[in-house]
Protein backbone atom coordinates (compact mmCIF):
# COMPACT_ATOMS: atom_id res chain seq x y z
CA UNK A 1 0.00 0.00 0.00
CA UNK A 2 1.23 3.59 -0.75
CA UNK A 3 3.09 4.89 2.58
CA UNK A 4 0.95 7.42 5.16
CA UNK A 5 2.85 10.75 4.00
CA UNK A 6 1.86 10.52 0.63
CA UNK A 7 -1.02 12.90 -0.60
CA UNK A 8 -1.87 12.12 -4.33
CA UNK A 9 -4.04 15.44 -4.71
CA UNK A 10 -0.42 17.72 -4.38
CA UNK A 11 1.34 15.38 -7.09
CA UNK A 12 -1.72 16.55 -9.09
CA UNK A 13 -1.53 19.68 -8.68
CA UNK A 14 1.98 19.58 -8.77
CA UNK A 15 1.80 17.77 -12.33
CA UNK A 16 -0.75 20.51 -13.05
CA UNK A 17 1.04 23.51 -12.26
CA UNK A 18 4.06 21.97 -14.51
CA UNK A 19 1.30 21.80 -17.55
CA UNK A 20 -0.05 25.44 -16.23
CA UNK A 21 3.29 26.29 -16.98
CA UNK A 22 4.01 24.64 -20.45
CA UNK A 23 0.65 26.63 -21.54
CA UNK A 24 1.58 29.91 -19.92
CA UNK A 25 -2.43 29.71 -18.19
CA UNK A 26 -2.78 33.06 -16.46
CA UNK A 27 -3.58 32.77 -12.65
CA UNK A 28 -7.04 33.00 -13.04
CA UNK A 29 -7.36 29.94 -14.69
CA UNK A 30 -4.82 28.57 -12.88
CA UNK A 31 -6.40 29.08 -9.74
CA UNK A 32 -9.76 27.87 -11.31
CA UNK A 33 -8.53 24.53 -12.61
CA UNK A 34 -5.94 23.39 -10.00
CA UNK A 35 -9.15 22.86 -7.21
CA UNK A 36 -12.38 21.65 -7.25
CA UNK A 37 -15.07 23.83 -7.87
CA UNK A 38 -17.43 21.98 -5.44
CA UNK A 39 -17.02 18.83 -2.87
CA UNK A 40 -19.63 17.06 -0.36
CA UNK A 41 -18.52 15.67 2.91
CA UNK A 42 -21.15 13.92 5.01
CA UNK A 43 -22.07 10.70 7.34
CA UNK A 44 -24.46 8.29 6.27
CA UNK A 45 -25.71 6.13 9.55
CA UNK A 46 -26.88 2.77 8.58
CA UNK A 47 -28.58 0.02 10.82
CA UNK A 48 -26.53 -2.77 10.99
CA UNK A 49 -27.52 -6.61 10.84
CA UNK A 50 -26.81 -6.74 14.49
CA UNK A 51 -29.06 -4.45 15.11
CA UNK A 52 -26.35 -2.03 15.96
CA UNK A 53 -26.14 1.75 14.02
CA UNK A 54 -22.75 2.10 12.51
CA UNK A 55 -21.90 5.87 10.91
CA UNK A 56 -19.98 5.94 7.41
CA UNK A 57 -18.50 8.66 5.72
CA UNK A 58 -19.11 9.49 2.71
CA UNK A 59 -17.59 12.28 -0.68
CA UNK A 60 -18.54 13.60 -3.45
CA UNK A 61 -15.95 16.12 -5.44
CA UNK A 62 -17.04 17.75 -8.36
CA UNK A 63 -13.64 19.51 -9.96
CA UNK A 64 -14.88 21.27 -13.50
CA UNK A 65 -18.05 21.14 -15.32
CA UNK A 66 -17.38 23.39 -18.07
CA UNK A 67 -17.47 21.10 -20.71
CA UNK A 68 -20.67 18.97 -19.56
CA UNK A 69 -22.45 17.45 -16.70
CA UNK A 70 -19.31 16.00 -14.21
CA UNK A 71 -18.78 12.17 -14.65
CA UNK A 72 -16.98 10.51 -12.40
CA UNK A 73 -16.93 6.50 -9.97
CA UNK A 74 -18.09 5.78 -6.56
CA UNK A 75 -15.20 3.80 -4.68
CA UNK A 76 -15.81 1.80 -1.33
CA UNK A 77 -12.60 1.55 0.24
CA UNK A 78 -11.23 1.65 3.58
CA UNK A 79 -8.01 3.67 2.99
CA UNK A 80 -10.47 6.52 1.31
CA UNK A 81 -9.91 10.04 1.46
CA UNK A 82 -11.09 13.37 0.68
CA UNK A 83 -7.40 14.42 -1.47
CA UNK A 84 -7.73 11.21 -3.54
CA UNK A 85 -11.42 12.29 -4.19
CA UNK A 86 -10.32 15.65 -4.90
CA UNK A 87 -7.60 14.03 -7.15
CA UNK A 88 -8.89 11.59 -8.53
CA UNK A 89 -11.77 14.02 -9.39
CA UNK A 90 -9.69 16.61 -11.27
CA UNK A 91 -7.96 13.50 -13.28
CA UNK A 92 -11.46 12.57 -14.62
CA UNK A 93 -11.83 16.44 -15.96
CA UNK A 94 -8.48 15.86 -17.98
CA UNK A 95 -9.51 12.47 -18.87
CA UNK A 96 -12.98 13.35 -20.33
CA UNK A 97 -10.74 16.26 -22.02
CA UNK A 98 -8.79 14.36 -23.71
CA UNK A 99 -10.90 11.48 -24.90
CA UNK A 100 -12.92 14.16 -26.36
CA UNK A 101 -16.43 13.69 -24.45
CA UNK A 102 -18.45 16.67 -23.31
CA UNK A 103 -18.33 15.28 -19.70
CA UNK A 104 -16.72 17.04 -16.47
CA UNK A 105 -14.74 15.33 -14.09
CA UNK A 106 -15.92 14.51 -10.16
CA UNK A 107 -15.34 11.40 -7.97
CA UNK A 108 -17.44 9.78 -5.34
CA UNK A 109 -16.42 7.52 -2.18
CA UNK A 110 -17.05 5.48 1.05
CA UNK A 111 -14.86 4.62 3.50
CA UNK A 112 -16.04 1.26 4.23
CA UNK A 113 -14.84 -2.26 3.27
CA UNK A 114 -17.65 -4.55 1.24
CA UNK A 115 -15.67 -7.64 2.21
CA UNK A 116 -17.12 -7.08 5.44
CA UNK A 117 -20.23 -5.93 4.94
CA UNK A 118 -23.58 -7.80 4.37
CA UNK A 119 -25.13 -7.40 1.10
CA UNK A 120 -28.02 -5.46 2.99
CA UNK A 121 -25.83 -3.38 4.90
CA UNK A 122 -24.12 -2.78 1.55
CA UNK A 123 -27.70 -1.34 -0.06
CA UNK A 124 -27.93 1.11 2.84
CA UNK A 125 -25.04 2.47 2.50
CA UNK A 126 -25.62 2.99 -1.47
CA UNK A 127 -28.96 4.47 -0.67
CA UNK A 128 -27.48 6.66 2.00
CA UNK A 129 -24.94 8.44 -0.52
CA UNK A 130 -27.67 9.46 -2.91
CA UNK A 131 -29.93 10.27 -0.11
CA UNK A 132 -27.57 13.03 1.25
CA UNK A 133 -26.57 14.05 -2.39
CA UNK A 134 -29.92 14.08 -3.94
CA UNK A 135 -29.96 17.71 -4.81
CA UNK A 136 -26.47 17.96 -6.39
CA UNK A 137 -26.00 14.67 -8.38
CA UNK A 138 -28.45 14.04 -11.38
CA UNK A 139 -28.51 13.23 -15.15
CA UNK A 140 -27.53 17.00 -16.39
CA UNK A 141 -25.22 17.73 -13.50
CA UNK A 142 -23.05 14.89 -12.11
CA UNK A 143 -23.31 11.07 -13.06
CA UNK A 144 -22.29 8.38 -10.83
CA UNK A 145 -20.28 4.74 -11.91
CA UNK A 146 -18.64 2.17 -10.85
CA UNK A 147 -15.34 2.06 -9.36
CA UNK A 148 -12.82 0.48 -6.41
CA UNK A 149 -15.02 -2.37 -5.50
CA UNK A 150 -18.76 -1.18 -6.37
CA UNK A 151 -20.81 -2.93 -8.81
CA UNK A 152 -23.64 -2.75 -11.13
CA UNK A 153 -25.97 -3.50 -8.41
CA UNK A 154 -24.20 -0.79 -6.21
CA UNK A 155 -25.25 1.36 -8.98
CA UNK A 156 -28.89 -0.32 -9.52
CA UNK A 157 -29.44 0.92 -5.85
CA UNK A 158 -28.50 4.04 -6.01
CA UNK A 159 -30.51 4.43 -9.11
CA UNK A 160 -34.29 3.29 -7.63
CA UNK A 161 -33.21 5.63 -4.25
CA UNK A 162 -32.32 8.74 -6.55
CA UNK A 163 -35.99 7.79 -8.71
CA UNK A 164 -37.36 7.33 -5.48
CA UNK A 165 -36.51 10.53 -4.05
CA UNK A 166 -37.07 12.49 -7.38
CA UNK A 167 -40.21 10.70 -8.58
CA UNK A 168 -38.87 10.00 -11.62
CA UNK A 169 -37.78 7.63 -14.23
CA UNK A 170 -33.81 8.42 -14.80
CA UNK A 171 -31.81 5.84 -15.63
CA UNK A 172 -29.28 8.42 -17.11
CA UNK A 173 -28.16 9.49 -13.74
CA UNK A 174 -26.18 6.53 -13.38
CA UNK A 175 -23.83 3.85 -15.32
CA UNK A 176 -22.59 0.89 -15.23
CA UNK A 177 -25.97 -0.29 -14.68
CA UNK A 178 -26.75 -4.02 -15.49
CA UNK A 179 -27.58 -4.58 -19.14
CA UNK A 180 -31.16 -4.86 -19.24
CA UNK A 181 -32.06 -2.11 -16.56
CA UNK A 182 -30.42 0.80 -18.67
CA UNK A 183 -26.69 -0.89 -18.86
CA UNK A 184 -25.09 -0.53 -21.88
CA UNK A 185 -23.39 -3.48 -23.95
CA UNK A 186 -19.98 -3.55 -23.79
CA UNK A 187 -19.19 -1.47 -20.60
CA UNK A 188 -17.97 -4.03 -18.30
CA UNK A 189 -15.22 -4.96 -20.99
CA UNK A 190 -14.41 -1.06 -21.50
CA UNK A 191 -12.02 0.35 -19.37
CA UNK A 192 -9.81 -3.05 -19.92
CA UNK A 193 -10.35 -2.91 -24.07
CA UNK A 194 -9.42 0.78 -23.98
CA UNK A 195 -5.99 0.06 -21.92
CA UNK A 196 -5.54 -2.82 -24.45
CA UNK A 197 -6.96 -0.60 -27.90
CA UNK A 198 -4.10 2.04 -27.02
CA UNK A 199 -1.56 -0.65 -26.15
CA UNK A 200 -1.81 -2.17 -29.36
CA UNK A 201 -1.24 1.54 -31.13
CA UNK A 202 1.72 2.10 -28.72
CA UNK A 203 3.46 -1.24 -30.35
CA UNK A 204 2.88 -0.52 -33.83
CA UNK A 205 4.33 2.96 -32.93
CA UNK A 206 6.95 0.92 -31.89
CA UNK A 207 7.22 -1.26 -34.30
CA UNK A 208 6.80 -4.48 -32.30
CA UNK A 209 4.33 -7.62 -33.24
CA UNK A 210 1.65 -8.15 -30.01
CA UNK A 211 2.71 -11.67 -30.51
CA UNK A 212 6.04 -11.05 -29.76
CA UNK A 213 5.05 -9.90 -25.96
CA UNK A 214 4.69 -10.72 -22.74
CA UNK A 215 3.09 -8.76 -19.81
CA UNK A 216 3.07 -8.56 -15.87
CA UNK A 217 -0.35 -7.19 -14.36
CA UNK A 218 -1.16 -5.76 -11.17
CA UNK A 219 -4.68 -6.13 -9.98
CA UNK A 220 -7.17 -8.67 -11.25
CA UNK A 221 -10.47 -7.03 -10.97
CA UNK A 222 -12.56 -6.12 -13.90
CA UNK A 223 -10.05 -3.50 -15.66
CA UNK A 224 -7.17 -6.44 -15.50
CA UNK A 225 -9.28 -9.41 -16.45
CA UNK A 226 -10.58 -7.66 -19.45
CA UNK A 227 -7.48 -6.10 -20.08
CA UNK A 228 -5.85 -9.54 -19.41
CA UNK A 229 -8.98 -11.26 -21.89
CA UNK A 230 -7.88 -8.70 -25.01
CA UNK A 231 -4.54 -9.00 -24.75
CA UNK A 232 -4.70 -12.44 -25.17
CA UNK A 233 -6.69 -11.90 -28.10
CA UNK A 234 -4.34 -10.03 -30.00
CA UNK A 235 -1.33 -12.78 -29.52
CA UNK A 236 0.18 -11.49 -26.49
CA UNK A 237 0.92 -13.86 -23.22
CA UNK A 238 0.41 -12.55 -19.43
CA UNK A 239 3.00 -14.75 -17.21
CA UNK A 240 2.27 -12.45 -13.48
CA UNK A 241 -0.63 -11.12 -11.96
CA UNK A 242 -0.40 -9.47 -8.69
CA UNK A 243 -3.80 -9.00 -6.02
CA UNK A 244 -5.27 -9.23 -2.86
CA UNK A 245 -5.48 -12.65 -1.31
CA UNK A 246 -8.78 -12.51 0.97
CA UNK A 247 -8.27 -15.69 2.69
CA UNK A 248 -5.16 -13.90 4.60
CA UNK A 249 -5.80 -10.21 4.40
CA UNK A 250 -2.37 -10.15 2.05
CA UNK A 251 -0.91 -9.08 -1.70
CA UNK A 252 0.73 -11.90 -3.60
CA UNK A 253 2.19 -12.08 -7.26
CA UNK A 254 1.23 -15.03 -9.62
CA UNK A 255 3.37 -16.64 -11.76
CA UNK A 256 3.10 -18.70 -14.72
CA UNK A 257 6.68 -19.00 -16.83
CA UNK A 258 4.26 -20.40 -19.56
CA UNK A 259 1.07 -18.07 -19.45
CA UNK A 260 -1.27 -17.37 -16.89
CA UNK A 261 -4.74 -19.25 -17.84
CA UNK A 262 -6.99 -16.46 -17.39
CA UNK A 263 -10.43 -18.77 -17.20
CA UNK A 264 -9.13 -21.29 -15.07
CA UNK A 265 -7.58 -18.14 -12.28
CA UNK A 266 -11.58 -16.80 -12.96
CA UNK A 267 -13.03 -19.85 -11.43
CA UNK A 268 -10.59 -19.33 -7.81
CA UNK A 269 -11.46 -15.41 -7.69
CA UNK A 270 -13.67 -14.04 -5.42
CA UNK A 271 -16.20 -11.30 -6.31
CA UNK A 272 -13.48 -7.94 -5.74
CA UNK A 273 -10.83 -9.90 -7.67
CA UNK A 274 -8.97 -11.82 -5.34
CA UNK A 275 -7.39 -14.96 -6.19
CA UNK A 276 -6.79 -17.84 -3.53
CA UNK A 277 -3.48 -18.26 -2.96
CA UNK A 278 -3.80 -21.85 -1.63
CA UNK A 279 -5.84 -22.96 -4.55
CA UNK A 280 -3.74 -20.60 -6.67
CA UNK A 281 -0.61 -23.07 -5.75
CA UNK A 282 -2.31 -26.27 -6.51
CA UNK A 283 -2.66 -25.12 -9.90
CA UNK A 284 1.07 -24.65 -10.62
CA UNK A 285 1.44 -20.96 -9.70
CA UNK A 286 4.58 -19.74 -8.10
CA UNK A 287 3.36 -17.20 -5.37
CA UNK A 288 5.73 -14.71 -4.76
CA UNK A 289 6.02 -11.27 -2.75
CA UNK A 290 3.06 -8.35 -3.91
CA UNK A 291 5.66 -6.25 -5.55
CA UNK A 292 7.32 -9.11 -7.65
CA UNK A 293 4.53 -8.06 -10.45
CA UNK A 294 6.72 -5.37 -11.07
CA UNK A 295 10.20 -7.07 -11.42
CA UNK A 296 9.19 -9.78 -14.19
CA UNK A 297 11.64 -10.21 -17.19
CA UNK A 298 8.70 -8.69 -19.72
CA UNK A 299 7.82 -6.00 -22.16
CA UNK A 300 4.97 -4.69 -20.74
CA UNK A 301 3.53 -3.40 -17.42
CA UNK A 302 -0.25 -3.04 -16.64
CA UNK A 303 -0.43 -1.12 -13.49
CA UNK A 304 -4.70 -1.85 -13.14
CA UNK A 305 -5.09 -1.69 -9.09
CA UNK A 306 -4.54 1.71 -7.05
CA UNK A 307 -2.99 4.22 -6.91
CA UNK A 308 0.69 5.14 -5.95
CA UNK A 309 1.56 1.45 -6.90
CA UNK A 310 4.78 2.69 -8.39
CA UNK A 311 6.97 4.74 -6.35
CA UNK A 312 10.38 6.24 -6.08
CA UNK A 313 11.06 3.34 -3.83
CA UNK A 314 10.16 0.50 -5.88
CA UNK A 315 11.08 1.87 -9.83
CA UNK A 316 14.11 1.22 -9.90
CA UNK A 317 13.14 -2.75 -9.29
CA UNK A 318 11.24 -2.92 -12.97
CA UNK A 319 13.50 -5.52 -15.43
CA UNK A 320 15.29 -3.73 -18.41
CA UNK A 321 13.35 -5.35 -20.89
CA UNK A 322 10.15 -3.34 -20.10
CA UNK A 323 9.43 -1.13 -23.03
CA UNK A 324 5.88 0.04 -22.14
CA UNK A 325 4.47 1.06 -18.99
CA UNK A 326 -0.05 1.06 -19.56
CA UNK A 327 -1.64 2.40 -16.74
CA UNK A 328 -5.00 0.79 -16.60
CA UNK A 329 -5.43 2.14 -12.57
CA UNK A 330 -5.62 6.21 -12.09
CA UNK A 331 -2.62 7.57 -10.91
CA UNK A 332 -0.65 4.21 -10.33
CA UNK A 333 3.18 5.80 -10.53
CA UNK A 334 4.14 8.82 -8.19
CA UNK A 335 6.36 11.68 -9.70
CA UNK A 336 9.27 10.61 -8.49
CA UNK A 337 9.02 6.99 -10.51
CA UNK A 338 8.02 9.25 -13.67
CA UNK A 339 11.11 10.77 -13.29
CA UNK A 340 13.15 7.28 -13.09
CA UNK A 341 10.74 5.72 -15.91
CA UNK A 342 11.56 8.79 -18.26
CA UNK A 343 15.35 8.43 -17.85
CA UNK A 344 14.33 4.57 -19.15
CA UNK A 345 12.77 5.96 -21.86
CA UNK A 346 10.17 3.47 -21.69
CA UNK A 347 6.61 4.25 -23.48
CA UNK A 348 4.38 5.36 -20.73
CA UNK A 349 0.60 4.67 -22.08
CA UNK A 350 -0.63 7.55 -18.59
CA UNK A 351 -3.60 6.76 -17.15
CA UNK A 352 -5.96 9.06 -18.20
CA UNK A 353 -5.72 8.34 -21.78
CA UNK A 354 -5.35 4.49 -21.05
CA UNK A 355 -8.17 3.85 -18.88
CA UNK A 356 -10.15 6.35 -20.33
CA UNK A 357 -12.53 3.92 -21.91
CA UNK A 358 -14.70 3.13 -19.03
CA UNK A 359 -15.40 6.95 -18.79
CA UNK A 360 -15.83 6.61 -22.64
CA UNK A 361 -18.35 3.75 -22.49
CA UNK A 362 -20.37 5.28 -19.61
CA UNK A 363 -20.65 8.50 -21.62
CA UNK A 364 -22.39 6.12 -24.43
CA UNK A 365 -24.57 4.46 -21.97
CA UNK A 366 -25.41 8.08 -20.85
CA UNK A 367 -26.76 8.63 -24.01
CA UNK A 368 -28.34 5.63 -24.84
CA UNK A 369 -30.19 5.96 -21.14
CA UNK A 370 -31.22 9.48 -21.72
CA UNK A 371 -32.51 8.93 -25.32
CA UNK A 372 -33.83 5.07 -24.16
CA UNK A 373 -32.39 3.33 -27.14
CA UNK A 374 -29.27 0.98 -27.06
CA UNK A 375 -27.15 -0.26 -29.32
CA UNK A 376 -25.25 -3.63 -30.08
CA UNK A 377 -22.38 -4.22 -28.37
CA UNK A 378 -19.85 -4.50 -31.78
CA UNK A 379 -21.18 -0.58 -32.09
CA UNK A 380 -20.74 -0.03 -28.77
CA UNK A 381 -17.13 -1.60 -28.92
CA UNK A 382 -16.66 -0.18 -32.45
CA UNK A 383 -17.07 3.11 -31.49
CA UNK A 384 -15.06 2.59 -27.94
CA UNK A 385 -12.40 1.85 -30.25
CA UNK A 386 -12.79 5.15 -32.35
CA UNK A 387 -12.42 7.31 -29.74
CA UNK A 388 -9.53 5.31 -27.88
CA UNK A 389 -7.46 5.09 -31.10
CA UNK A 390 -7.99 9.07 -32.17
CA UNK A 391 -7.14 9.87 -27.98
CA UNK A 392 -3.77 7.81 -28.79
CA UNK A 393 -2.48 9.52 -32.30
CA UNK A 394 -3.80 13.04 -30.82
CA UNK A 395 -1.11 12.79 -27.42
CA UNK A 396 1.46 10.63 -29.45
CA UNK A 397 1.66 12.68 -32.57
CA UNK A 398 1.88 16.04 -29.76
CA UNK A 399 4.69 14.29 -27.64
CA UNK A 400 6.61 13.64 -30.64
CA UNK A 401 5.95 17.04 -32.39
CA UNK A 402 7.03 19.24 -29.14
CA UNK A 403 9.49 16.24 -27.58
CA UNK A 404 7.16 16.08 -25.02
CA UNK A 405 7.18 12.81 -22.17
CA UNK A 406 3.48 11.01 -23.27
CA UNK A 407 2.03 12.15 -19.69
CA UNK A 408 2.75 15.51 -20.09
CA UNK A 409 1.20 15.18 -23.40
CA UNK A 410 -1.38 13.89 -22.63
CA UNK A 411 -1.95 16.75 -20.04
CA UNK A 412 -1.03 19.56 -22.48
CA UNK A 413 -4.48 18.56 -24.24
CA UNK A 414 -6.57 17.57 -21.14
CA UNK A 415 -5.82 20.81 -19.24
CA UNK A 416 -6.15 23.22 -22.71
CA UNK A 417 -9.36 21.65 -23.39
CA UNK A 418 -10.94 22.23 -20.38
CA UNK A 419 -9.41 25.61 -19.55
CA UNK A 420 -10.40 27.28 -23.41
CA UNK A 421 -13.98 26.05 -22.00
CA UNK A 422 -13.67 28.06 -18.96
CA UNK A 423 -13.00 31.07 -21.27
CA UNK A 424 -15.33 30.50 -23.65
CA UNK A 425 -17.94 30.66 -20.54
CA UNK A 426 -16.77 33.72 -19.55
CA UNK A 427 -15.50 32.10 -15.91
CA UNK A 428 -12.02 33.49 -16.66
């Protein structure tokens, strides 16, 4: 886990103010973009199956909505916090930017654990959030999703309290819905497909066959195993995966010299994507320490847990034969690894052009909600791929025409974006 002292919202702004810098932003813009415009702290007290009341808290940041309603997940995690909100929040405004969808950016949270929570006590909790949010969340304002262990049914809760509240049908205030209740086709496979859709550009930028790779993953929860599922499809061969054990409370790495079997580590993985370590070993696995994802003679890297994964501490650890870095998590490498990682020269594929595709797809289920008619998922994955490939060549073809690293890219277009819509408001 990423040490105490760490605060991911100042390497933000910290990475901001660079980009502020690169664009010459004047300080009122500055000042505009580098905080969130709007954030929601509050308790939610839910009845627990003991009968005991147990008090939660609960976020909601909002960081820009100049360029459309704020998008951004609800997380349930113990460790949260309101400066990874507020980070993770502004990322999602650059991310949107850049993958060129007329969305904000906001993030949502809980500090709770689900392992250890009842499914009803789980509900209550959902319906809590929207409850004490009601007036500031909503289909033309800020739109919910899926994220850090949450669901579709998290979402299908919070959906029937919002209606309940509101009196309304709305299944456009919400994504990641199941298919069938509003879902769209195609999202759960997104966010992995769009890691993998700009990973395969990255090679042939490269010049290097997908056959002709191997990868190391860390994490093994939706992102990874549909991350893990495409790669596979396009000839490539995952020999590590790294995740939370839940039989022990611990991290492990999984290794496979030959391949990983993705279906067959599916079948011993519990709901949060956890594999059994025990079971994981009777199957041939070598289980090794939680960082060892990270050391593994490969080409590629698929950071696709939390955040601060990489670190100062730990970069110097990843095998010289590592030529691209994808970051399917948000914010998975600290600035002080970017600055080892750049003196590598390896291709860094930053997280929010990567991983933008879940924000992609739930901006298409968005629409298809709000104008209640849904497409097929080979359109749905036809035009995830669209937008994923045009994201790449816009912040490759920009990183190589001003020599700039593929992060800072990446944030040169994000940032611009969203700031000429604060001036074409009239905010600035």
């Amino acid at each position: 886990m990423p040490g105490k002292s760490y605060n991911l919202f100042e390497m933000v702004q910290t990475q901001f103010d660079h980009i502020a810098g690169i664009l010459g932003l004047d300080s009122a813009t500055a000042d505009l973009l580098r905080n969130p415009m709007r954030e929601y702290q509050f308790l939610i007290p839910v009845r627990m199956d003991d009968g005991n009341v147990r008090i939660f808290r609960g976020f909601r940041v909002q960081h820009n909505d100049a360029r459309g309603p704020c998008k951004g997940g609800v997380r349930f995690h113990p460790q949260e916090t309101i400066d990874t909100m507020r980070a993770l929040a502004m990322l999602m405004s650059w991310k949107c930017a850049v993958a060129d969808i007329p969305l904000g950016g906001s993030k949502g949270g809980v500090i709770c654990d689900p392992h250890n929570l009842s499914p009803r006590e789980q509900e209550q909790i959902c319906r809590g959030w929207v409850r004490q949010l009601a007036s500031n969340i909503g289909p033309m304002n800020d739109v919910p999703a899926p994220e850090i262990m949450t669901t579709a049914q998290h979402m299908l809760w919070m959906l029937d309290e919002y209606e309940s509240i509101h009196g309304t049908t709305s299944p456009g205030f919400i994504t990641g819905k199941p298919v069938g209740l509003g879902g769209s086709l195609g999202r759960k496979e997104a966010t992995g497909y769009g890691v993998i859709i700009t990973l395969r550009e990255a090679l042939a930028e490269l010049g290097i066959e997908p056959q002709n790779t191997v990868a190391s993953v860390q994490g093994f929860g939706n992102v990874a195993q549909n991350a893990i599922r495409l790669y596979h499809q396009i000839g490539g061969k995952v020999v590590c995966v790294s995740c939370w054990d839940q039989s022990d409370q611990t991290s492990y790495s999984f290794k496979k010299k030959d391949g990983i079997d993705l279906d067959t580590l599916l079948s011993i993985t519990d709901q949060f994507g956890g594999i059994h370590k025990d079971k994981a070993r009777d199957l041939g696995y070598e289980i090794l320490e939680a960082d060892a994802w990270l050391e593994q003679n490969v080409d590629i890297l698929i950071p696709a847990a939390l955040e601060e994964q990489i670190t100062g501490e730990n970069a110097s650890k990843i095998n010289k034969q590592v030529k691209i870095i994808a970051e399917g998590a948000n914010s998975p490498t600290t600035a002080e690894a970017d600055e080892i990682i750049k003196k590598r020269k390896i291709f860094v594929l930053p997280d929010f052009l990567a991983n933008a595709g879940g924000v992609v797809c739930s901006y298409f289920e968005q629409v298809q909600s709000n104008m209640n008619y849904y497409w097929e998922k080979d359109e749905v994955l036809g035009k995830l791929d669209l937008k994923m490939t045009s994201a790449f060549i816009a912040v490759n073809e920009l990183a190589k025409r001003r020599k700039l690293y593929m992060r800072d890219a990446a944030y040169v277009i994000g940032v611009s974006r969203v700031a000429q819509a604060c001036k074409d408001r009239g905010w600035v």
